[in-house]
C-alpha atoms as a PDB file:
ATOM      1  CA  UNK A   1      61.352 103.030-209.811  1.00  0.00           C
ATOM      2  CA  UNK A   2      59.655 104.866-206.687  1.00  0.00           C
ATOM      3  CA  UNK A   3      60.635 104.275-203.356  1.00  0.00           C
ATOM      4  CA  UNK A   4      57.193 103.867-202.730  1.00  0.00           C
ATOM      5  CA  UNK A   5      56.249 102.082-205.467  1.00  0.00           C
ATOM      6  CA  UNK A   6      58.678  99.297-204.628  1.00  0.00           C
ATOM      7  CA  UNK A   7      57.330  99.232-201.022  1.00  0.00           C
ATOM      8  CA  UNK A   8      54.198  98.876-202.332  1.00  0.00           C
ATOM      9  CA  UNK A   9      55.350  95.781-204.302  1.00  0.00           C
ATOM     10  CA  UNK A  10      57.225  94.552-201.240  1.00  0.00           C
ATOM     11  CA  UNK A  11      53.862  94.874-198.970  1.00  0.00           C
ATOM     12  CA  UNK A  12      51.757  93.134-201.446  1.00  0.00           C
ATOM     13  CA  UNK A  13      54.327  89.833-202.017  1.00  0.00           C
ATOM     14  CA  UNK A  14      54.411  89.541-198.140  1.00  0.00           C
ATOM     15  CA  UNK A  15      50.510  90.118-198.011  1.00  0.00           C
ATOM     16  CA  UNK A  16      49.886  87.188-200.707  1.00  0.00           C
ATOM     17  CA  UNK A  17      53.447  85.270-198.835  1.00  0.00           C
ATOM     18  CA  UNK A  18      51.809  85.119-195.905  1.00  0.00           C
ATOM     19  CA  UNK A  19      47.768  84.379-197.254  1.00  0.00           C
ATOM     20  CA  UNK A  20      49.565  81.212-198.670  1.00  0.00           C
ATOM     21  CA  UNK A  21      51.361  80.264-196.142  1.00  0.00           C
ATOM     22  CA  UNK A  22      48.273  79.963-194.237  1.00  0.00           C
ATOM     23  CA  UNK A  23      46.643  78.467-196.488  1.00  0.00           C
ATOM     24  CA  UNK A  24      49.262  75.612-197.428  1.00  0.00           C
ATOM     25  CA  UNK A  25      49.280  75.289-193.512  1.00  0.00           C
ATOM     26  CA  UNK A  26      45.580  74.776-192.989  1.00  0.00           C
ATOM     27  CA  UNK A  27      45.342  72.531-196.443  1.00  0.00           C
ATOM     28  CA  UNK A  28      48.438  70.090-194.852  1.00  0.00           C
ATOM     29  CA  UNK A  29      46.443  69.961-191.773  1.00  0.00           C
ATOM     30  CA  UNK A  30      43.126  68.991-193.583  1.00  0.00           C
ATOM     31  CA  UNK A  31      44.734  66.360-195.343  1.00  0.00           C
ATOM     32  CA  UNK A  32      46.413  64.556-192.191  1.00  0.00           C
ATOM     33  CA  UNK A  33      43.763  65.716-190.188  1.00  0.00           C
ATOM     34  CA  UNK A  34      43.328  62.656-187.679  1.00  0.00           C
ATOM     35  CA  UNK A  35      47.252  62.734-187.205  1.00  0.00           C
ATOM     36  CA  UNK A  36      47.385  66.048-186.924  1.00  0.00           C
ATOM     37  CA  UNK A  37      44.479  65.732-184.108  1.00  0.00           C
ATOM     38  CA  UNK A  38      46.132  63.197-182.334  1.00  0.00           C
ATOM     39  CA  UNK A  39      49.174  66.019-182.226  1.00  0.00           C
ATOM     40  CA  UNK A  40      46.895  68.084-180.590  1.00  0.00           C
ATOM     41  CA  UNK A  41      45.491  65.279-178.317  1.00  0.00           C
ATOM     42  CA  UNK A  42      49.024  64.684-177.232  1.00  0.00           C
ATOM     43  CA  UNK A  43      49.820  69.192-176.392  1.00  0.00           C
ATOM     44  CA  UNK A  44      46.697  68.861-174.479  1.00  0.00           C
ATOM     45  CA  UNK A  45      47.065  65.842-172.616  1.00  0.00           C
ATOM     46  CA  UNK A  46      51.006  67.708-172.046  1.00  0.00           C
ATOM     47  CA  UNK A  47      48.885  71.054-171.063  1.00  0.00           C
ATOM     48  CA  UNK A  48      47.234  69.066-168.560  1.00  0.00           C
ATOM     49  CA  UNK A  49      43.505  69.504-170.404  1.00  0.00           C
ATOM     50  CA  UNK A  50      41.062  66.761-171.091  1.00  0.00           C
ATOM     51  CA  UNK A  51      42.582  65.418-174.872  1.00  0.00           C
ATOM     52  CA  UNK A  52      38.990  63.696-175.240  1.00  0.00           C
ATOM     53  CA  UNK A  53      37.287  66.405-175.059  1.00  0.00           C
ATOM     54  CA  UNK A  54      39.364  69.239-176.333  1.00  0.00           C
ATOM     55  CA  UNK A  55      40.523  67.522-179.492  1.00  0.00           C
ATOM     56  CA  UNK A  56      38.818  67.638-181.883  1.00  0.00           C
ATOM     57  CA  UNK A  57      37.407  71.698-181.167  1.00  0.00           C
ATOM     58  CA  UNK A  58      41.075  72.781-181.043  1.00  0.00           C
ATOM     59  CA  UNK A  59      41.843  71.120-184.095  1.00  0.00           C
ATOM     60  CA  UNK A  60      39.111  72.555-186.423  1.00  0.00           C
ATOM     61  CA  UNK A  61      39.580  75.631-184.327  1.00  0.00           C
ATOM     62  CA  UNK A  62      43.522  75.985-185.627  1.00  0.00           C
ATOM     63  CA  UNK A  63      42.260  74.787-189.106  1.00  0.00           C
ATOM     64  CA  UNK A  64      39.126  77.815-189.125  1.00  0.00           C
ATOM     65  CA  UNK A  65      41.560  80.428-187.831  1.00  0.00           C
ATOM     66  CA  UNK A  66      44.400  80.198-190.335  1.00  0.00           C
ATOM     67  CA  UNK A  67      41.364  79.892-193.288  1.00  0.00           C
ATOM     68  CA  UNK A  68      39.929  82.679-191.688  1.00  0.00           C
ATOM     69  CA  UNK A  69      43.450  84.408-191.805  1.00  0.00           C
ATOM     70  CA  UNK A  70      44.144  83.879-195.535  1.00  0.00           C
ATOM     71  CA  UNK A  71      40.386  85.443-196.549  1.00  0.00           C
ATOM     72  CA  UNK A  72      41.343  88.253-194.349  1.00  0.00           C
ATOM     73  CA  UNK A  73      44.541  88.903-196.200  1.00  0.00           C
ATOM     74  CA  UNK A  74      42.875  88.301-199.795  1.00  0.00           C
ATOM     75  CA  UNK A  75      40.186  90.637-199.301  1.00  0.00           C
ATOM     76  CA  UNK A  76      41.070  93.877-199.206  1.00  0.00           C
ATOM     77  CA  UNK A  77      38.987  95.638-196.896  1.00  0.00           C
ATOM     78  CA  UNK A  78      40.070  93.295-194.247  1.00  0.00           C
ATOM     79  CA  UNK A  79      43.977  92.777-194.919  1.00  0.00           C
ATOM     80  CA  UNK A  80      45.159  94.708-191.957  1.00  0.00           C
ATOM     81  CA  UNK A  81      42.725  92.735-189.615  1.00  0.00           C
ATOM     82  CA  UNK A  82      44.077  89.355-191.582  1.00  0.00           C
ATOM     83  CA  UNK A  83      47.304  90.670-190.578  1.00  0.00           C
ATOM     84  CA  UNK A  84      46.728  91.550-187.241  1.00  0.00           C
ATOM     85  CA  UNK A  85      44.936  87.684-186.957  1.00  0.00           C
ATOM     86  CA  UNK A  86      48.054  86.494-188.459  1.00  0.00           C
ATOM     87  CA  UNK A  87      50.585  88.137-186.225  1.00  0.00           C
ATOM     88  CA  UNK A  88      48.091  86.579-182.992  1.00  0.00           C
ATOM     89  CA  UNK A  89      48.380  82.908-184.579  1.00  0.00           C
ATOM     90  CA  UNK A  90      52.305  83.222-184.974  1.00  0.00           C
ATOM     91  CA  UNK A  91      52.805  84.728-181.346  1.00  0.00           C
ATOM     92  CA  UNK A  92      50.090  81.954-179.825  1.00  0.00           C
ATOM     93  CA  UNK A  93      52.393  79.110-181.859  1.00  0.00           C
ATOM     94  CA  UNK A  94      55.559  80.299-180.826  1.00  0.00           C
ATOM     95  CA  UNK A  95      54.417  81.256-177.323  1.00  0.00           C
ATOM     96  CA  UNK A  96      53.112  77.452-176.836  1.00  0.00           C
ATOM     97  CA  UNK A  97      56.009  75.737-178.539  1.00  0.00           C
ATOM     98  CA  UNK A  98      57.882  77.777-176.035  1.00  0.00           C
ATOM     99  CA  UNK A  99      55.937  77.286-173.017  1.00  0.00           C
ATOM    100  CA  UNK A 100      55.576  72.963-174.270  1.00  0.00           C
ATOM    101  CA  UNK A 101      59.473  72.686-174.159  1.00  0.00           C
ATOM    102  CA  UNK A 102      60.722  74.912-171.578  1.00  0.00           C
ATOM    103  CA  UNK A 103      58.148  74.862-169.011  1.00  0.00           C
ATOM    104  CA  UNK A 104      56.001  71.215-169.209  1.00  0.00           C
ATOM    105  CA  UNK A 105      59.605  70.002-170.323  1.00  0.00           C
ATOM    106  CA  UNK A 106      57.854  67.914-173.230  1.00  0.00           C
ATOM    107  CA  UNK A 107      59.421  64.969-175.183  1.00  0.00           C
ATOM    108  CA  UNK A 108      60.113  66.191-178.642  1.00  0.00           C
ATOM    109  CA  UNK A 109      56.608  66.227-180.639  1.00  0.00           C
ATOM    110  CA  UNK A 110      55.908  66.818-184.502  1.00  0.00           C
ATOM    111  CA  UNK A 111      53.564  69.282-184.029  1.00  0.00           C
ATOM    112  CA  UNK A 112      52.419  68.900-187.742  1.00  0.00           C
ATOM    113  CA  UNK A 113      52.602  72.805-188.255  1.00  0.00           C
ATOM    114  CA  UNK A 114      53.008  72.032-192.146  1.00  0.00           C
ATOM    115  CA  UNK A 115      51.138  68.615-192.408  1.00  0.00           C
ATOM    116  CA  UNK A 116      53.666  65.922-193.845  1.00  0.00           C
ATOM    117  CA  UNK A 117      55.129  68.743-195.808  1.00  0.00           C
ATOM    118  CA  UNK A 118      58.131  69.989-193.765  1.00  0.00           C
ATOM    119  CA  UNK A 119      59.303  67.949-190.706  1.00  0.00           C
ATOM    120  CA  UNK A 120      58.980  70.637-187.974  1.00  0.00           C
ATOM    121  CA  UNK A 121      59.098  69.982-183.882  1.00  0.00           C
ATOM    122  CA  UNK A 122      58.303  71.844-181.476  1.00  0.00           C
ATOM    123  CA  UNK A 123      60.707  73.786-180.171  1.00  0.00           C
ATOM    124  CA  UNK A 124      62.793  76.977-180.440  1.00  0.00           C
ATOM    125  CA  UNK A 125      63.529  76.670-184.199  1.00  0.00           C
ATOM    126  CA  UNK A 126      59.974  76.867-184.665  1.00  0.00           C
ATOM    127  CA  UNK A 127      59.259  79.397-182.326  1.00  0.00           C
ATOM    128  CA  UNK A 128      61.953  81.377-184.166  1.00  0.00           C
ATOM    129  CA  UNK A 129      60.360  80.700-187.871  1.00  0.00           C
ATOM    130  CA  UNK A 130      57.256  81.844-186.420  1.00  0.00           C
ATOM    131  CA  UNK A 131      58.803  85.015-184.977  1.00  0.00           C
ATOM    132  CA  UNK A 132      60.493  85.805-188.008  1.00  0.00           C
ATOM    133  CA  UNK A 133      57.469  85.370-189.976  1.00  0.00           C
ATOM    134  CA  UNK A 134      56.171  88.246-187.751  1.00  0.00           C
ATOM    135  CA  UNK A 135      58.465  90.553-190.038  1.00  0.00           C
ATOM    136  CA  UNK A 136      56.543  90.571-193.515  1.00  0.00           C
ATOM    137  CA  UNK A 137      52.895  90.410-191.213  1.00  0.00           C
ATOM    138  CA  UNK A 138      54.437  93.832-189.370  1.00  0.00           C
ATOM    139  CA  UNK A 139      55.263  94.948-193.036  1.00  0.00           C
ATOM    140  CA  UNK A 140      51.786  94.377-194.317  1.00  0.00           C
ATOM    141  CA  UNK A 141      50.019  95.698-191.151  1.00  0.00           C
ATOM    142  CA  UNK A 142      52.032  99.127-191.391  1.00  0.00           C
ATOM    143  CA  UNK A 143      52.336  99.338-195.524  1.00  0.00           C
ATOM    144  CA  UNK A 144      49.158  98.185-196.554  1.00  0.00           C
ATOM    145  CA  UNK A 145      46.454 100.882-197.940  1.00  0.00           C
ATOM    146  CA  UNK A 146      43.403 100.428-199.478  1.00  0.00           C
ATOM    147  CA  UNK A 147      42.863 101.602-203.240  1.00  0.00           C
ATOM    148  CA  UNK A 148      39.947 104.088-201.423  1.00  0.00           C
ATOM    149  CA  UNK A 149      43.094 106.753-200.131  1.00  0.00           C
ATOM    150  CA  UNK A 150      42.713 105.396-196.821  1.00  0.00           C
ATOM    151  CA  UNK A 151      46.417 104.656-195.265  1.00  0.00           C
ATOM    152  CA  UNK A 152      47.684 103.412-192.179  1.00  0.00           C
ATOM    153  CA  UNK A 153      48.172 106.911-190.694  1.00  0.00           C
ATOM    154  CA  UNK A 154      45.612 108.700-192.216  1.00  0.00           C
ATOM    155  CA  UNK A 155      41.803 109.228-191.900  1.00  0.00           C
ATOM    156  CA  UNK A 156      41.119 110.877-195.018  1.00  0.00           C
ATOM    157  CA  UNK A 157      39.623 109.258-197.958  1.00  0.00           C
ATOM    158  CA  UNK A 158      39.111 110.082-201.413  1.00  0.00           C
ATOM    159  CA  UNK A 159      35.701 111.145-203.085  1.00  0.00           C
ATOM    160  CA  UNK A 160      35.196 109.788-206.645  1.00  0.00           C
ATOM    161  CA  UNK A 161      35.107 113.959-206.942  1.00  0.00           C
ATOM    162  CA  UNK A 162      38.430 113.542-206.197  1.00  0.00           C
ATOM    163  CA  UNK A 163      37.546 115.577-203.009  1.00  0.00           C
ATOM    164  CA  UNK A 164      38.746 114.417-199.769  1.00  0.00           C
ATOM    165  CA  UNK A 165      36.586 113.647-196.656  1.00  0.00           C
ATOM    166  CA  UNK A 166      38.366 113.455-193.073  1.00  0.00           C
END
């Protein structure tokens, strides 16, 4: 086997990895969905915002972004944008889990990242898992290319004439 054809494997396993990772994520969260809110309710209250009022929109706003982020990824026109969207969400997590422990000095919190599924608090083990997750989103962001001919570092893309346009 190809060099490339075995990176090509590798980009599309961590292209579907990480679609269903979001979407296990956002399908925990939907099924514990009050807890999960009254995780958020608790960050925000930490963060100093208005829990009342913030709830709820940050909730189905963390839910509609990581749905949005698994379409992205599935459709291919869009996989590098799903990827880019992807590599925002696990730098805002980490970033705030970060910022929660070491800066507002919060108690330990399950942030219910994974709904009931995995036991995860925030903290810098899950700012790490998020980081490292940033490794197969870099790998599809950089690998991917779209069955047209058009590739990450190139403008060109292929006629049905089998002619190339720039």
């Amino acid at each position: 086997m190809k060099y490339s054809k075995v990176f090509r494997i590798i980009v599309q396993v961590c292209r579907f990895g990480i679609a269903a990772l979001f979407l296990v994520t956002a399908g925990a969260k939907l099924w514990i969905v009050k807890d999960f809110a009254s995780n958020v309710a608790e960050l925000l209250a930490a963060s100093g915002l208005n829990p009342m009022r913030w709830m709820w929109r940050v909730t189905i706003g963390v839910i509609a972004v990581e749905i949005v982020t698994t379409i992205f990824l599935l459709w291919p026109r869009t996989v590098r944008a799903g990827a880019l969207l992807a590599a925002a969400l696990l730098i805002g997590f980490s970033g705030f889990a970060l910022y929660y422990v070491y800066v507002l000095h919060g108690e330990p919190l399950e942030c219910g990242c994974f709904g009931r599924i995995i036991g995860s608090q925030l903290g810098l083990s899950t700012a790490l898992r998020n980081l490292a997750l940033l490794v197969p989103t870099f790998i599809v962001f950089f690998g991917y290319r779209c069955r047209g001919g058009l590739t990450t570092d190139d403008s060109r893309v292929e006629l049905p004439s089998g002619a190339i346009a720039e």
